[in-house]
N, C-alpha and C. Protein backbone atom coordinates (compact mmCIF):
# COMPACT_ATOMS: atom_id res chain seq x y z
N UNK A 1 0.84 -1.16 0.00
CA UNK A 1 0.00 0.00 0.00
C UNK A 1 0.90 1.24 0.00
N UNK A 2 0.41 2.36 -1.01
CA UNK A 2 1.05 3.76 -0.82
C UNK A 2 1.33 3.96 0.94
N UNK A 3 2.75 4.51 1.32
CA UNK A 3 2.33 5.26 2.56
C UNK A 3 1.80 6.20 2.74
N UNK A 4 1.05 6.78 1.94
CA UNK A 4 0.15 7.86 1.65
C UNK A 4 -1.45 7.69 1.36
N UNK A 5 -1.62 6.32 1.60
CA UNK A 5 -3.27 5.66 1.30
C UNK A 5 -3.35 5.99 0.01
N UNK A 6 -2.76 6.26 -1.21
CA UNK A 6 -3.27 6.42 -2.29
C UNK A 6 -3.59 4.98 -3.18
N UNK A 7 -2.87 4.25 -3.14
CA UNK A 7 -3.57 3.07 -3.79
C UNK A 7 -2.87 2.11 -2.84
N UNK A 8 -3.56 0.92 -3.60
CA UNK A 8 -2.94 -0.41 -2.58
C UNK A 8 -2.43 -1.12 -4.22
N UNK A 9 -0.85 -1.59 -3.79
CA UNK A 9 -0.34 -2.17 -4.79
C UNK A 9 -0.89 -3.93 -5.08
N UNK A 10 -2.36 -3.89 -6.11
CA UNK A 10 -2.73 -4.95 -6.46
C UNK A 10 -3.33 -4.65 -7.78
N UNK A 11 -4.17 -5.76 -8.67
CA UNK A 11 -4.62 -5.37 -9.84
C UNK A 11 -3.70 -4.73 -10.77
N UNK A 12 -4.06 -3.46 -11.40
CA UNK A 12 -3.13 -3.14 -12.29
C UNK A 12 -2.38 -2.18 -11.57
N UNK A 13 -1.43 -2.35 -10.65
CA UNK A 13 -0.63 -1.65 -9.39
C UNK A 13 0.17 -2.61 -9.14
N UNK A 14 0.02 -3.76 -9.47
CA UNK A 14 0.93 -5.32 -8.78
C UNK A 14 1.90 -4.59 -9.06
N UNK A 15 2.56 -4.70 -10.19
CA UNK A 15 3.79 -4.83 -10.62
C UNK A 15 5.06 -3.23 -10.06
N UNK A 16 3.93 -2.38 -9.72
CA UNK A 16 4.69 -0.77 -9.39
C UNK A 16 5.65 -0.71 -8.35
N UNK A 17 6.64 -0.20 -8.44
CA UNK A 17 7.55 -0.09 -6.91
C UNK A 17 7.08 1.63 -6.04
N UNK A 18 6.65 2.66 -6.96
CA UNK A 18 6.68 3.36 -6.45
C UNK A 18 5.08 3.79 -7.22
N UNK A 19 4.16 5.02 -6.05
CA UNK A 19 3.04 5.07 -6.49
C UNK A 19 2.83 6.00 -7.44
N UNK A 20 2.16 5.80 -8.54
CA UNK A 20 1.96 6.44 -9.73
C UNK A 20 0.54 7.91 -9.31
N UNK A 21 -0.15 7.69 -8.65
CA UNK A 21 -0.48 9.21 -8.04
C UNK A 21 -0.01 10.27 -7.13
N UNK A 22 0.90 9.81 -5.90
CA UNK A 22 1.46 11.26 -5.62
C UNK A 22 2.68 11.42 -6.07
N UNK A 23 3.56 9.85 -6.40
CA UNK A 23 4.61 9.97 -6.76
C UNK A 23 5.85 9.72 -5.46
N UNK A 24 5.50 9.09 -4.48
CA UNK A 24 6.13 8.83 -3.05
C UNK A 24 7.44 8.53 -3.55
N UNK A 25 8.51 8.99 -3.00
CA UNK A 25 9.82 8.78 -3.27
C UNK A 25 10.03 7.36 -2.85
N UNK A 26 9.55 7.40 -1.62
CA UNK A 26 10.28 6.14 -1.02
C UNK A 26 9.59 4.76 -1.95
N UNK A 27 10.53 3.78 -1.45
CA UNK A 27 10.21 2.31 -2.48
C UNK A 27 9.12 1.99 -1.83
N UNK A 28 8.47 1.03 -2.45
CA UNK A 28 7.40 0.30 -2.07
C UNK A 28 7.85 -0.74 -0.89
N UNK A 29 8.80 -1.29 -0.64
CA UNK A 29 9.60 -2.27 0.48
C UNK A 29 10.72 -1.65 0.58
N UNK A 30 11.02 -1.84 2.24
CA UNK A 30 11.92 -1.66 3.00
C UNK A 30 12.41 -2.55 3.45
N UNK A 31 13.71 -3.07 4.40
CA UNK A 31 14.48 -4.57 4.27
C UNK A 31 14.39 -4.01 6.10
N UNK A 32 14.03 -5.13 6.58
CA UNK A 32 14.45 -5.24 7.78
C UNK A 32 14.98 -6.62 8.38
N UNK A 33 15.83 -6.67 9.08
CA UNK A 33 16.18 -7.96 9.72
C UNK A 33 17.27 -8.91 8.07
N UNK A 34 17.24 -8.14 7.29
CA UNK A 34 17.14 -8.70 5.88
C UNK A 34 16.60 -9.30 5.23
N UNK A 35 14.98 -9.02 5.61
CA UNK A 35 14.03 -9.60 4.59
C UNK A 35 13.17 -8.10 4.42
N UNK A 36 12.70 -8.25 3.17
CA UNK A 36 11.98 -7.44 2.24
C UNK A 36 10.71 -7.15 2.76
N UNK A 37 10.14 -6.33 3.42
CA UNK A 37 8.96 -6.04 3.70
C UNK A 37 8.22 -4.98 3.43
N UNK A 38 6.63 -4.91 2.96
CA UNK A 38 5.75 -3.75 2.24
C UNK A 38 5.77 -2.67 3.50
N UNK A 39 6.25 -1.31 2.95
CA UNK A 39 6.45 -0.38 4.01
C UNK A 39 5.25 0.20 4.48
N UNK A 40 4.11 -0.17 4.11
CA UNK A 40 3.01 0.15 4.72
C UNK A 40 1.66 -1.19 4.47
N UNK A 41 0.85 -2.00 4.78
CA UNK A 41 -0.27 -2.72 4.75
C UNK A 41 -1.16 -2.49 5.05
N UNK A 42 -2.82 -3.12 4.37
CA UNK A 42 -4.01 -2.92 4.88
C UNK A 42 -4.39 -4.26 4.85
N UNK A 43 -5.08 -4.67 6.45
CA UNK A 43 -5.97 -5.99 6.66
C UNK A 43 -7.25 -5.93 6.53
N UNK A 44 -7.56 -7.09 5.99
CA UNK A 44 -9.32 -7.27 5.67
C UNK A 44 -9.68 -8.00 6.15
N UNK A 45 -11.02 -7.86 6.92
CA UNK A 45 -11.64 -9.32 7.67
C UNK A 45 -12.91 -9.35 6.41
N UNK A 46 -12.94 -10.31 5.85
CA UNK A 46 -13.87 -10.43 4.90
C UNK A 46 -15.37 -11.04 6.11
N UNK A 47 -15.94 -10.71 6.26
CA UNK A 47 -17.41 -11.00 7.23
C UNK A 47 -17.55 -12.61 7.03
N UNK A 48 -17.98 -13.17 5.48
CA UNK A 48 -18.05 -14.51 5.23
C UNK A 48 -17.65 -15.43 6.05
N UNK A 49 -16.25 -15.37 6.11
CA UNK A 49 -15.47 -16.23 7.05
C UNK A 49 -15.35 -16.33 8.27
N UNK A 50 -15.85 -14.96 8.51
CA UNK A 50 -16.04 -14.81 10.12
C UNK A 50 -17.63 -15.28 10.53
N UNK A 51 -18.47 -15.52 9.86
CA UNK A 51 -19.71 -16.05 10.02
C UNK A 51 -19.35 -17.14 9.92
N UNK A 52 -19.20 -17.91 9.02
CA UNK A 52 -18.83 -19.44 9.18
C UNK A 52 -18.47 -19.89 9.68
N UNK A 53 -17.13 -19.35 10.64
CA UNK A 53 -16.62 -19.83 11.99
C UNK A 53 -17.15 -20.09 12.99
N UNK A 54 -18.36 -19.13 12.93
CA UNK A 54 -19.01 -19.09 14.62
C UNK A 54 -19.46 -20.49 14.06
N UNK A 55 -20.13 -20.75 12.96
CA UNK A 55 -20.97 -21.84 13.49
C UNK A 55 -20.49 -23.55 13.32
N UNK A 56 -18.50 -22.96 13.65
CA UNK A 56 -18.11 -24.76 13.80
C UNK A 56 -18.59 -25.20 15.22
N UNK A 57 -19.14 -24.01 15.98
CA UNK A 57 -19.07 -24.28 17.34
C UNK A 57 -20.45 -24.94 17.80
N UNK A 58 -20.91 -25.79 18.13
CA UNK A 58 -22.09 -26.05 18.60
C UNK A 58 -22.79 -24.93 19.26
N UNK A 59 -22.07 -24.56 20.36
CA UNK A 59 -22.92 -23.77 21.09
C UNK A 59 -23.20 -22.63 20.67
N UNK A 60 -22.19 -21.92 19.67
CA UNK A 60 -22.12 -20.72 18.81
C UNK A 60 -23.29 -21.34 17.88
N UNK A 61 -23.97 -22.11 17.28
CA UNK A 61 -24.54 -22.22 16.08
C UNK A 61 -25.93 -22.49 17.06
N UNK A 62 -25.79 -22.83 17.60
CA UNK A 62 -27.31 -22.82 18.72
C UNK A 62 -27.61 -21.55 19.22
N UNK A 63 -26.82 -20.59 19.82
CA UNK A 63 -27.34 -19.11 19.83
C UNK A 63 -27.53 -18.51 18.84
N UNK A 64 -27.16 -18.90 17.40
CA UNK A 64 -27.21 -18.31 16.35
C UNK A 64 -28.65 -18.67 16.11
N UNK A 65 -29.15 -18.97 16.46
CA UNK A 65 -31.01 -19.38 16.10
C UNK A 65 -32.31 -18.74 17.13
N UNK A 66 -31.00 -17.44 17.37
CA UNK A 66 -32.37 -16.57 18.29
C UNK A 66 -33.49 -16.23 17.23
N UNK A 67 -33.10 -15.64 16.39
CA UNK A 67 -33.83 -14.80 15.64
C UNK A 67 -34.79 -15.49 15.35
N UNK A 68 -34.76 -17.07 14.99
CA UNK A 68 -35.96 -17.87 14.13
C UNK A 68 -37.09 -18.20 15.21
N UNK A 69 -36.19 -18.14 16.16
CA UNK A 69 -37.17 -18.70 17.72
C UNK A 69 -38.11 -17.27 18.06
N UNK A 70 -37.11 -16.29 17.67
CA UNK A 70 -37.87 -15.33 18.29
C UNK A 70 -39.24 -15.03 17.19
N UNK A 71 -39.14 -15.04 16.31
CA UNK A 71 -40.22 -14.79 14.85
C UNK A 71 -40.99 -16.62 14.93
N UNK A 72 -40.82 -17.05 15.36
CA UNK A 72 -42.02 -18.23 15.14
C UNK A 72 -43.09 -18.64 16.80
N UNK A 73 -42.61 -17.72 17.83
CA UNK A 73 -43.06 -17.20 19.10
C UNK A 73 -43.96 -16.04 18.85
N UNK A 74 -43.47 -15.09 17.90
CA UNK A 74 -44.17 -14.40 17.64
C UNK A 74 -45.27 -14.27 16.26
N UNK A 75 -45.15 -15.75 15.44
CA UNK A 75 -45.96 -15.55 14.51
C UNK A 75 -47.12 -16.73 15.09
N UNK A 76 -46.69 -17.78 16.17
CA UNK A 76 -47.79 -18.74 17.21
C UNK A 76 -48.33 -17.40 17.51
N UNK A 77 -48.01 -16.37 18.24
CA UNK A 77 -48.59 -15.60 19.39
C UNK A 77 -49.87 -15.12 18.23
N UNK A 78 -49.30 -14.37 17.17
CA UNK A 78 -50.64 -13.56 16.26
C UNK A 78 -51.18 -14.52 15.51
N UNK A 79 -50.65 -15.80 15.64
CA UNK A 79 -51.54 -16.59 14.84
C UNK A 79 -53.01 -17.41 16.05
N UNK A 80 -52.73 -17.61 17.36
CA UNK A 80 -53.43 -17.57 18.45
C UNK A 80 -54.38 -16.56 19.07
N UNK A 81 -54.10 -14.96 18.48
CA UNK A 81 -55.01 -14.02 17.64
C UNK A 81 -54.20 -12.89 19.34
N UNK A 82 -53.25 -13.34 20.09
CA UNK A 82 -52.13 -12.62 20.91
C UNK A 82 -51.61 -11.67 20.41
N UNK A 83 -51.61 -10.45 21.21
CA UNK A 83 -50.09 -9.49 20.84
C UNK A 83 -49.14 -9.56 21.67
N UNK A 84 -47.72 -9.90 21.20
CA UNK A 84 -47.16 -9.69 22.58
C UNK A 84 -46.83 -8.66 23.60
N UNK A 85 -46.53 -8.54 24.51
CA UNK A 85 -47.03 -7.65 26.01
C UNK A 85 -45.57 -6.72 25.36
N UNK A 86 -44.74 -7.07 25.52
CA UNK A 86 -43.40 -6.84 25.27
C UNK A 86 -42.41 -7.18 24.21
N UNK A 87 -42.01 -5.81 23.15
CA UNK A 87 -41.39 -6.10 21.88
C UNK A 87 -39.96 -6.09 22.30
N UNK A 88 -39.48 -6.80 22.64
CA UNK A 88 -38.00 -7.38 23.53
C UNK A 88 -36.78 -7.65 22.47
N UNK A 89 -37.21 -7.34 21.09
CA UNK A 89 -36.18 -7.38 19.97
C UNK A 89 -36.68 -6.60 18.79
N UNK A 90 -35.33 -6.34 17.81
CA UNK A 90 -35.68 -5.89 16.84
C UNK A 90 -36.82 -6.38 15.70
N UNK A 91 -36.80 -7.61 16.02
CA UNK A 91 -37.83 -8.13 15.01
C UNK A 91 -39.33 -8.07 15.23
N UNK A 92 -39.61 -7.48 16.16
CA UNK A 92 -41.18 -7.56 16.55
C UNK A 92 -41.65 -6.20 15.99
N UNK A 93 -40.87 -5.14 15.05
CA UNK A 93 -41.19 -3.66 15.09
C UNK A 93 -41.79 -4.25 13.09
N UNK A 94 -42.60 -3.01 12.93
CA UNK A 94 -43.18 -3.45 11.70
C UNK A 94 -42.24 -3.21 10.81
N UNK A 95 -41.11 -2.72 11.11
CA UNK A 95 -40.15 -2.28 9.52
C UNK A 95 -39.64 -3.61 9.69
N UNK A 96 -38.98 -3.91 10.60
CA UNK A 96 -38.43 -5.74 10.56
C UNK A 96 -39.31 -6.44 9.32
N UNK A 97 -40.73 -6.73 9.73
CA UNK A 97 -41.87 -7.56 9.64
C UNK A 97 -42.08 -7.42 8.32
N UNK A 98 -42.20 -5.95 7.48
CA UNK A 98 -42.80 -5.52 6.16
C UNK A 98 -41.16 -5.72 5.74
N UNK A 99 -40.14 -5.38 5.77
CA UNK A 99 -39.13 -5.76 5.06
C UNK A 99 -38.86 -7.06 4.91
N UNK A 100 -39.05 -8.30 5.49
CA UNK A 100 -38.43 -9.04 5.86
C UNK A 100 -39.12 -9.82 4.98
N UNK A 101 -40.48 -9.98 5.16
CA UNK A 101 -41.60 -11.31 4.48
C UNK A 101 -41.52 -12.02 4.39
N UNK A 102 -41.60 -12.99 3.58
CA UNK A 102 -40.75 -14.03 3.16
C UNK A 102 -39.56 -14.06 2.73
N UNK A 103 -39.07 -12.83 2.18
CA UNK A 103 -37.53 -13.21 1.65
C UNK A 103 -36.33 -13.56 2.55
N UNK A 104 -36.49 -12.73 3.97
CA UNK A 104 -35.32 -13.86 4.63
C UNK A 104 -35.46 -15.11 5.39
N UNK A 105 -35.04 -16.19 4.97
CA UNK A 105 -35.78 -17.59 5.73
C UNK A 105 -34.68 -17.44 7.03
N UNK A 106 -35.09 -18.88 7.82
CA UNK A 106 -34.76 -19.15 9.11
C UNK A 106 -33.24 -19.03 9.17
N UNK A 107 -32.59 -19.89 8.07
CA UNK A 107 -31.32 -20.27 8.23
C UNK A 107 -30.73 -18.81 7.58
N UNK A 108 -30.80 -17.86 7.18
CA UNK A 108 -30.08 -16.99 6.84
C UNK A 108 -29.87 -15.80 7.94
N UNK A 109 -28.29 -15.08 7.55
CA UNK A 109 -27.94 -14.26 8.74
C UNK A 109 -28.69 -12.88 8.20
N UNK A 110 -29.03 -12.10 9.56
CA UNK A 110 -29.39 -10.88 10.08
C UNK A 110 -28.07 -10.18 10.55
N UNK A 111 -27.56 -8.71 10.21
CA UNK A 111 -26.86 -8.42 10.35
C UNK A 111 -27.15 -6.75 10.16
N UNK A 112 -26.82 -6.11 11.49
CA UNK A 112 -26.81 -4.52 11.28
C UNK A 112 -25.20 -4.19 11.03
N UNK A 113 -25.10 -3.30 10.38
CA UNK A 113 -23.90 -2.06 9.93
C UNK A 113 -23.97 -0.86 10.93
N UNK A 114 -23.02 -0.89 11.28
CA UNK A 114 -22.84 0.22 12.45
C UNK A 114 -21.32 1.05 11.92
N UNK A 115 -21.46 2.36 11.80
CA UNK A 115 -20.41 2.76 10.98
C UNK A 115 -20.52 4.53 11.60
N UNK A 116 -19.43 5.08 11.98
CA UNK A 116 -18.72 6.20 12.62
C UNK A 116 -17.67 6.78 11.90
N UNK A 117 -17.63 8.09 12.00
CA UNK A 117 -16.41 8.74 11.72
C UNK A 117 -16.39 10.02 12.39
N UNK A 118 -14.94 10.66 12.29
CA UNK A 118 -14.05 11.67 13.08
C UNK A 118 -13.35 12.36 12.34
N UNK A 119 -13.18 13.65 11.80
CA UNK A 119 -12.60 14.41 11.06
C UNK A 119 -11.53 14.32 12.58
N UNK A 120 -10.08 14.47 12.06
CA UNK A 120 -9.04 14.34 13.39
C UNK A 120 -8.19 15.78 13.59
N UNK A 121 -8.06 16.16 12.37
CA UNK A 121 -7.32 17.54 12.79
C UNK A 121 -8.29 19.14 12.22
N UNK A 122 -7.59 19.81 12.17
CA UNK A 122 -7.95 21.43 11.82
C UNK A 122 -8.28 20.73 9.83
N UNK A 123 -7.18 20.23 10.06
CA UNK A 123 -7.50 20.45 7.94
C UNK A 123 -8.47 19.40 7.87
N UNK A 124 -9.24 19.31 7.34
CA UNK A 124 -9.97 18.53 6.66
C UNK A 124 -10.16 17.20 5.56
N UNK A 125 -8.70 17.06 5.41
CA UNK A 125 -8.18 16.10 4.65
C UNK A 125 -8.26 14.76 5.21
N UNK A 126 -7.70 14.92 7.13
CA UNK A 126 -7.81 13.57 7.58
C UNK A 126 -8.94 13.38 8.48
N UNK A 127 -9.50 12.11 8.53
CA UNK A 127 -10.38 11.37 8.94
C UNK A 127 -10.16 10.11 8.85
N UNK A 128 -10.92 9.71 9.69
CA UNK A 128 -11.05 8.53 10.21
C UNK A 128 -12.34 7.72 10.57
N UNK A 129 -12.75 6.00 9.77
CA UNK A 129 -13.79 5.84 10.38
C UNK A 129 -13.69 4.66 10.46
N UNK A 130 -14.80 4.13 11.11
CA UNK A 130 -14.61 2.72 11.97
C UNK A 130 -15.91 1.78 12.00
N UNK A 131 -16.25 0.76 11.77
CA UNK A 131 -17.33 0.12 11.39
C UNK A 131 -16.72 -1.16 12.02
N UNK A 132 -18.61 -2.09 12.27
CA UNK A 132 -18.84 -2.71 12.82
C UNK A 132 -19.91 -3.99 12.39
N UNK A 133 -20.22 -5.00 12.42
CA UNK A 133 -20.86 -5.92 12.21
C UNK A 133 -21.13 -6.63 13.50
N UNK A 134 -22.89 -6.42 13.02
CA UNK A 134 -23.37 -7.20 14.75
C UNK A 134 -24.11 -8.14 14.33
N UNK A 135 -24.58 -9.08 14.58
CA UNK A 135 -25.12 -10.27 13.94
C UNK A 135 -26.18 -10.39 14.99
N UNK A 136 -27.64 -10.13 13.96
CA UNK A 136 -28.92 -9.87 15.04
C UNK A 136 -29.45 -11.48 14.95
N UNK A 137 -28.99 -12.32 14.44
CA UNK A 137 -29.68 -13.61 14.89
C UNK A 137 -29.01 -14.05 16.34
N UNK A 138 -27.89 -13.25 16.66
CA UNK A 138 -28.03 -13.91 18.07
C UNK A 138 -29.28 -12.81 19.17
N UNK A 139 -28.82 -13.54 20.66
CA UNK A 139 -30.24 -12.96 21.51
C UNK A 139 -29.51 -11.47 21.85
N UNK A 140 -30.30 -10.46 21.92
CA UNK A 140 -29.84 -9.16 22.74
C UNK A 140 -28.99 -9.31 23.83
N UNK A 141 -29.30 -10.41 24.84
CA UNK A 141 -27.49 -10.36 25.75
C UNK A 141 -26.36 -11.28 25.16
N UNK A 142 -26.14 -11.47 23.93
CA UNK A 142 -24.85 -11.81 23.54
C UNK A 142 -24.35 -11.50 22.27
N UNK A 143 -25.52 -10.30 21.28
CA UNK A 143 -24.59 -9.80 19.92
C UNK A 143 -23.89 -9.05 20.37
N UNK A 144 -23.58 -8.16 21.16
CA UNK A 144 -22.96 -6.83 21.71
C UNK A 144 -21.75 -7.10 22.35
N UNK A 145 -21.41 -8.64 22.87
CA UNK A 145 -20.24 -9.10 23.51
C UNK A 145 -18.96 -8.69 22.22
N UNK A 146 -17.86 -8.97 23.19
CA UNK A 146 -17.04 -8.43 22.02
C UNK A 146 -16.52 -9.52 20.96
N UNK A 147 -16.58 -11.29 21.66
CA UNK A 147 -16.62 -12.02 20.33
C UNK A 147 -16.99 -12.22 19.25
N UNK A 148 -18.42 -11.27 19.46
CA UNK A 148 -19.69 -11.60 18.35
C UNK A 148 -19.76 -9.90 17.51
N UNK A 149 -19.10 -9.38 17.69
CA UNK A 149 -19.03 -7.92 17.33
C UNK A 149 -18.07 -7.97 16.19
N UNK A 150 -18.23 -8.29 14.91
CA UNK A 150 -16.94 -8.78 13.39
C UNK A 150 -16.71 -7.01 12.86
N UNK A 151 -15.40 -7.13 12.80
CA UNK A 151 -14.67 -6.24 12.57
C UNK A 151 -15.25 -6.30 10.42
């Protein structure tokens, strides 16, 4: 990656030592220890993989089935001609309900985007922001823990 965030050396960038928009003097690798290393990197948690993991876990893939428990409690309750007393999750509110319909079934993930930023100095150039993945099929006391919170 530029040390300047201007591009990340991949695609048609693989092959560059130095970055073709600001023009950074310095090389693309620096040698330390005497091995060759990229003088600046960016990590990606791709979400996919981090969903799939939770559910090698038994007990992780069993809390992962709040959501279906919670929507078939509540479609017995109005189908028994009940409202419930207490809307104790996101899914009991009508935007859930009218968005949702049939198109998301039991086994598929629920997931809010939670996303922030910070202008950091006087100029306006830098900022900073920071995002989050919460996975609403688990129950309200355990998406918010910090295992279940995917970068």
């Amino acid at each position: 990656m530029c040390p300047n965030s201007c591009i990340a050396y991949t695609g048609p960038y693989a092959n560059l030592h130095r970055c073709p928009k600001c023009h950074e003097h310095a090389e693309r690798y620096e040698t330390i220890a005497g091995k060759r290393v990229p003088r600046r990197t960016f990590d990606t948690h791709p979400l996919g993989p981090q969903a799939q993991a939770l559910f090698a876990s038994a007990d992780n893939a069993e809390r992962m089935h709040h959501r279906a428990e919670a929507l078939k409690k509540l479609q017995d309750a109005m189908d028994a001609g009940d409202t419930p007393d207490i809307a104790d999750d996101c899914f009991f509110g009508n935007d859930y309900l009218d968005a949702a319909g049939d198109t998301i079934k039991p086994d598929d993930l629920t997931l809010m985007f939670s996303v922030d930023g910070a202008q950091l100095y006087k100029m306006k150039q830098s900022d900073c922001w920071i995002y989050v993945w919460v996975l609403l099929d688990l129950s309200p006391k355990d998406r918010y823990k910090k295992r279940y919170v995917l970068p």
